[in-house]
N, C-alpha and C. Protein backbone atom coordinates (compact mmCIF):
# COMPACT_ATOMS: atom_id res chain seq x y z
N UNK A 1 0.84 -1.19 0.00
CA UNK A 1 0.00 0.00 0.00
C UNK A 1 0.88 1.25 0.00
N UNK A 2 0.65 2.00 -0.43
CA UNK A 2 1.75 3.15 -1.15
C UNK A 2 1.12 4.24 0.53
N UNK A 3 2.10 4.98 0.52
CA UNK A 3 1.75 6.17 1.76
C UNK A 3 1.15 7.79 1.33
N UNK A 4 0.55 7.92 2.10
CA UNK A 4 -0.53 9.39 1.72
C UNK A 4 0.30 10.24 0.43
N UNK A 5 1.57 10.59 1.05
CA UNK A 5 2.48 11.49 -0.21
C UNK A 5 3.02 10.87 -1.24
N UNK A 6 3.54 9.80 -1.30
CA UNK A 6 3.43 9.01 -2.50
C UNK A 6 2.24 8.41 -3.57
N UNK A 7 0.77 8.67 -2.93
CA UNK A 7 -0.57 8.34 -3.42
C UNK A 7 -0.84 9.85 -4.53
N UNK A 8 -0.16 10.70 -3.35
CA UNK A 8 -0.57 12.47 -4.19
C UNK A 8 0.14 12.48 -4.91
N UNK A 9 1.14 12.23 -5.63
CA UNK A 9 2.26 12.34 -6.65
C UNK A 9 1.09 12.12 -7.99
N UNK A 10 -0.28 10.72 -7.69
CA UNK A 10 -0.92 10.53 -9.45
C UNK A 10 -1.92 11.75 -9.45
N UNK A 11 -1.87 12.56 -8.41
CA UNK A 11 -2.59 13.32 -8.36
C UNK A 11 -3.08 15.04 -9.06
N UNK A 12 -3.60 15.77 -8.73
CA UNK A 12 -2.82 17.11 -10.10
C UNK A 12 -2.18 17.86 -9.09
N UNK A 13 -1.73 18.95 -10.07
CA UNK A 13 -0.69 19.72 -9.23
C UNK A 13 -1.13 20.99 -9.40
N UNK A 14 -0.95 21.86 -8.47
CA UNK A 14 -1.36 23.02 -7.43
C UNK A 14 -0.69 23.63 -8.14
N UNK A 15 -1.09 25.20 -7.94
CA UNK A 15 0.19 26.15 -7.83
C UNK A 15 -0.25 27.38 -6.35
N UNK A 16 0.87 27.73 -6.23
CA UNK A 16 0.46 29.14 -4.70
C UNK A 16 1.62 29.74 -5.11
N UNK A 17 1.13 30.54 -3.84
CA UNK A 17 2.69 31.36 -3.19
C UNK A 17 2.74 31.31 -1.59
N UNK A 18 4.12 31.12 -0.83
CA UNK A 18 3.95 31.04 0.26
C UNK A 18 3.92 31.58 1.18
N UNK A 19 3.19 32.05 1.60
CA UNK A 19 2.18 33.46 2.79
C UNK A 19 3.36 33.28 3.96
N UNK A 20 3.50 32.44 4.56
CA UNK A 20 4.87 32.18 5.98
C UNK A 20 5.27 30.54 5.24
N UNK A 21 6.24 30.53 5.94
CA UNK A 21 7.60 29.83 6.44
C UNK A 21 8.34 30.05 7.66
N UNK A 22 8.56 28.99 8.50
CA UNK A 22 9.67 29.27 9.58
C UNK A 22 10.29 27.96 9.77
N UNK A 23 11.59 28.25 9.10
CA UNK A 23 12.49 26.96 9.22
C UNK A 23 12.92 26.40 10.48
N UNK A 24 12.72 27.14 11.46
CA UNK A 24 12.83 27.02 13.05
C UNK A 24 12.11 26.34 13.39
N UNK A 25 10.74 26.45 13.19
CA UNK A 25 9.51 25.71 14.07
C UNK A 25 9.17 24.69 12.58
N UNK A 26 9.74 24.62 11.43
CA UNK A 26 9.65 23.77 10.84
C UNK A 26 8.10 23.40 9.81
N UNK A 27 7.63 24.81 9.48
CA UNK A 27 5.92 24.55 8.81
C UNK A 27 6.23 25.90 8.86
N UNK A 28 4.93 26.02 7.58
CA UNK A 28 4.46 27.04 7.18
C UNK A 28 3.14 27.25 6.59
N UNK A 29 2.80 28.42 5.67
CA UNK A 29 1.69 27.72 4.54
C UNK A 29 1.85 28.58 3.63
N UNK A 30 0.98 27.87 2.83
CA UNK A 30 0.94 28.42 0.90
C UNK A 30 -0.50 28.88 0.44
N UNK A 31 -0.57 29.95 -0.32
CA UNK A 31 -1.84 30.44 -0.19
C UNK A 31 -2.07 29.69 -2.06
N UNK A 32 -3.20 28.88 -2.04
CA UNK A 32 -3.76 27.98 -3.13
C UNK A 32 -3.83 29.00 -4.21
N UNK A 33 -3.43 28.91 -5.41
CA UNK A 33 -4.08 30.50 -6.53
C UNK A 33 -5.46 30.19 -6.64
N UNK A 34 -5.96 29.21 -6.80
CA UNK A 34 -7.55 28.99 -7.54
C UNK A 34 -8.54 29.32 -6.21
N UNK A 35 -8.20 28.86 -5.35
CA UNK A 35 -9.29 29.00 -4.12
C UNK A 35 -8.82 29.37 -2.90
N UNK A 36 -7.90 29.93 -2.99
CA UNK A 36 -7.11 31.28 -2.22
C UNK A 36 -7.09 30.37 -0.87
N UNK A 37 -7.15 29.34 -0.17
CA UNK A 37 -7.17 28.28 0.73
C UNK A 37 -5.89 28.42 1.29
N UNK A 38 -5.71 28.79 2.57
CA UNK A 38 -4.47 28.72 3.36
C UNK A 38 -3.83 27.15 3.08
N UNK A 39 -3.05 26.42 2.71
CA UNK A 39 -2.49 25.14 2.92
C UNK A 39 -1.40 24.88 3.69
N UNK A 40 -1.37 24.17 5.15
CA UNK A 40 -0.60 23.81 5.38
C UNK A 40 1.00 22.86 5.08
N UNK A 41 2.05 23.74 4.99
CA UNK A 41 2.99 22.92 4.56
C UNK A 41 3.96 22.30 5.96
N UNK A 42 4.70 21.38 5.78
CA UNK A 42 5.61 21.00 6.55
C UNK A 42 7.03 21.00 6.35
N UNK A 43 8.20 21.02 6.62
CA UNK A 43 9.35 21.17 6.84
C UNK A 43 9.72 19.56 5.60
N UNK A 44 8.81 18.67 5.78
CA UNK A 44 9.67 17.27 5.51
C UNK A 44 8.99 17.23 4.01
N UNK A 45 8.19 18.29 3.52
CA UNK A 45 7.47 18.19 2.40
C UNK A 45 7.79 18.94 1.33
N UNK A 46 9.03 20.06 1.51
CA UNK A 46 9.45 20.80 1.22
C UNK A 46 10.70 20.42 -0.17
N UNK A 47 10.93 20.46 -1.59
CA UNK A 47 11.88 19.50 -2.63
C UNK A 47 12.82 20.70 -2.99
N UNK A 48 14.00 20.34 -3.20
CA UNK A 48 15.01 21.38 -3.82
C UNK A 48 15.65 22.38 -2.77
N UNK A 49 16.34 23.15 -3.20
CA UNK A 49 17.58 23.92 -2.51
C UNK A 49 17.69 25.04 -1.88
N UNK A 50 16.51 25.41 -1.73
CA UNK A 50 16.01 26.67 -1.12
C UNK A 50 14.94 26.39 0.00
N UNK A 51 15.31 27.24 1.30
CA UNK A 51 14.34 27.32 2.21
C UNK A 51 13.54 28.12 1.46
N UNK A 52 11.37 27.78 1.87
CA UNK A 52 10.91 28.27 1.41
C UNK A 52 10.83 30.13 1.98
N UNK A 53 10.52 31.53 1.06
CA UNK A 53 10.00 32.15 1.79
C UNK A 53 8.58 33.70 1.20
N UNK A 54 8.66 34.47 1.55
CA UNK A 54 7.20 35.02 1.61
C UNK A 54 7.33 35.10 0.19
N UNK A 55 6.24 34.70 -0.82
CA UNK A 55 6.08 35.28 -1.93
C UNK A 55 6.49 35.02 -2.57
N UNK A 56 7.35 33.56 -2.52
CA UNK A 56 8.03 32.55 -3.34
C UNK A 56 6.53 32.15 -4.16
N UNK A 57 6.45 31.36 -5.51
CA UNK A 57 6.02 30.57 -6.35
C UNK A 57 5.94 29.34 -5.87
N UNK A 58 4.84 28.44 -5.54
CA UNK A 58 5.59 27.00 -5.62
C UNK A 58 4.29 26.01 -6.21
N UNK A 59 4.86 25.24 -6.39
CA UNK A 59 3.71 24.18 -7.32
C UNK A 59 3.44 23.18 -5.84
N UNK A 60 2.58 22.43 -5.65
CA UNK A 60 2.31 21.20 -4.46
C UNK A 60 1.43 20.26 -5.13
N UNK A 61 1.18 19.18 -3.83
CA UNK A 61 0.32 17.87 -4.19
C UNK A 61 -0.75 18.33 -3.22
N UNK A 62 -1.48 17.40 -3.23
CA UNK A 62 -2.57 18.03 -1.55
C UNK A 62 -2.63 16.57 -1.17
N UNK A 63 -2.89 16.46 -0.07
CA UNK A 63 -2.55 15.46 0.85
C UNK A 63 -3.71 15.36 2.20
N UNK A 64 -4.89 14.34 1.98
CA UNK A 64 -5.14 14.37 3.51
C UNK A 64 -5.04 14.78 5.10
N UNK A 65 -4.75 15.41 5.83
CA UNK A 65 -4.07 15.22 6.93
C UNK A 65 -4.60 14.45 8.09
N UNK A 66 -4.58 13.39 8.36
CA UNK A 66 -5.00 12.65 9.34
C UNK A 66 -5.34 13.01 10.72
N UNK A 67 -6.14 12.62 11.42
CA UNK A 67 -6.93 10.95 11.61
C UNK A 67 -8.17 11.61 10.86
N UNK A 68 -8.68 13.07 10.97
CA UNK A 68 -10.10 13.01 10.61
C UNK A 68 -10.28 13.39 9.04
N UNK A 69 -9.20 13.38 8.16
CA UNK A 69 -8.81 13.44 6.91
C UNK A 69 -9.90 14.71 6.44
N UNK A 70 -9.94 15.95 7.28
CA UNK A 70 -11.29 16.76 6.65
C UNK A 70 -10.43 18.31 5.94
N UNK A 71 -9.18 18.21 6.19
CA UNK A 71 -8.27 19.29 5.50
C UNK A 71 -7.32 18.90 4.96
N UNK A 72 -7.01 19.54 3.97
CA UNK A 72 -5.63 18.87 3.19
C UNK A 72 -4.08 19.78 3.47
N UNK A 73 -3.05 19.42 3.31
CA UNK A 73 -2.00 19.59 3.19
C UNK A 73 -1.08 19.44 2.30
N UNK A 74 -0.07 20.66 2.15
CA UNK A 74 0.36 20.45 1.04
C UNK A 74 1.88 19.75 1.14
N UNK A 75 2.16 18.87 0.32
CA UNK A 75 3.74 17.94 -0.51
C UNK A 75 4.23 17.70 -1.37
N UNK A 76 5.10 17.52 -1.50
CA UNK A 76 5.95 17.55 -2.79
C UNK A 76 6.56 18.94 -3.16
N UNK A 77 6.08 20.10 -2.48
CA UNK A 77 6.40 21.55 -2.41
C UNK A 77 7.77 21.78 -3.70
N UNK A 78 7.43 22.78 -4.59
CA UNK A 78 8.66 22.70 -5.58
C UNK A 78 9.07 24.61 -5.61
N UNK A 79 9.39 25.33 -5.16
CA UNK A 79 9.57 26.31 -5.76
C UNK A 79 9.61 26.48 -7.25
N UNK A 80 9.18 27.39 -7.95
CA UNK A 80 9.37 27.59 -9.31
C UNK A 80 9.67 29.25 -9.61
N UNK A 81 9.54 29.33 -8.89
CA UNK A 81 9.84 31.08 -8.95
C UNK A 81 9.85 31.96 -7.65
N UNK A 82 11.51 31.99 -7.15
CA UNK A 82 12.36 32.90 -6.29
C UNK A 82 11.43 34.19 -6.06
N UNK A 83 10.77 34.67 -4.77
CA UNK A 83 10.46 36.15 -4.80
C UNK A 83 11.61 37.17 -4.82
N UNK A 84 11.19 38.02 -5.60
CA UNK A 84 12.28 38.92 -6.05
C UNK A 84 12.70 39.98 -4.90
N UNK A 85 13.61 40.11 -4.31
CA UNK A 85 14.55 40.96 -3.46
C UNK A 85 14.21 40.57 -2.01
N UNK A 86 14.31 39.07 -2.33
CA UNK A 86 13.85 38.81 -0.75
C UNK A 86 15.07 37.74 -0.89
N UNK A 87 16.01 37.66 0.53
CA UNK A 87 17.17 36.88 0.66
C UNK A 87 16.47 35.56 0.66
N UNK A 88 17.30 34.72 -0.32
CA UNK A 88 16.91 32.90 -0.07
C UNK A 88 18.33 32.64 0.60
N UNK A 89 18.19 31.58 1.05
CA UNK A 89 18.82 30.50 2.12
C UNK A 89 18.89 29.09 1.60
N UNK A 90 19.56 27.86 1.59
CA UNK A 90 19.83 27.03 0.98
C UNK A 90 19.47 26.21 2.14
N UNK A 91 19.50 25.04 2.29
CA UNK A 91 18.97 24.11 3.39
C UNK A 91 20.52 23.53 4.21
N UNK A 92 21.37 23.74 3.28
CA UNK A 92 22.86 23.32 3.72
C UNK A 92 23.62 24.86 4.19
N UNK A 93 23.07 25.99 4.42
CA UNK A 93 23.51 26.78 4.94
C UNK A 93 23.20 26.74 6.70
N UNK A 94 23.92 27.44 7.73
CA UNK A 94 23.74 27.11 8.62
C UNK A 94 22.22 27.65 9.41
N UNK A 95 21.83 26.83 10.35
CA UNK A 95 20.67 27.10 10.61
C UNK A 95 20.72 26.61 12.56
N UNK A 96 19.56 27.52 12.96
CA UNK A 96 19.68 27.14 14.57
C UNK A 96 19.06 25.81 14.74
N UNK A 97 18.09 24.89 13.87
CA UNK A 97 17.80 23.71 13.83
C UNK A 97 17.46 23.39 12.39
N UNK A 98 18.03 21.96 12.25
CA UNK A 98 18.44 21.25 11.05
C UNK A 98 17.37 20.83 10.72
N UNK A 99 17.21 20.61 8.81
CA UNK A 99 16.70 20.33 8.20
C UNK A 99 15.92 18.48 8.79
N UNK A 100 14.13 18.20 8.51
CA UNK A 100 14.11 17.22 8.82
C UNK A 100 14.62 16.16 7.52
């Protein structure tokens, strides 16, 4: 049986931008373009070389969130477009707590 984020991969794909990020406390969220829907993201859901941050681009999967499966969450998180004049950060740069 395949696991919730590997099930969302046959699934379609999103696009937002991401309203917060805090690589500290590890979550954030992404505001949906089509139905403007806050989505929760997580630290471990997050793909590629950049911490996410405000006003970044990013494409997602949506994802159940368990036990009462009545909101979704977003994975597979891809940036596609850097917000412009806002410092990015790499995940291998140093940080007060490490990447999950």
């Amino acid at each position: 049986m395949l696991v919730l984020s590997e099930r969302a991969l046959e699934g379609p794909t999103y696009k937002g931008v991401v309203k917060t990020f805090c690589r500290q406390r590890g979550h954030g969220f992404i505001v949906e373009e089509v139905t403007r829907e806050n989505m929760f993201v997580h630290i471990s859901d997050v793909e590629g070389e950049y911490v996410p941050k405000e006003g970044d681009e990013v494409t997602f999967k949506k994802v159940l969130i368990p036990p009462k499966n009545e909101k979704y969450q977003a994975c597979h998180v891809k940036i596609t477009h850097l917000a412009p004049g806002v410092s990015h950060e790499t995940w291998d740069s140093p940080s007060s707590s490490p990447r999950s």
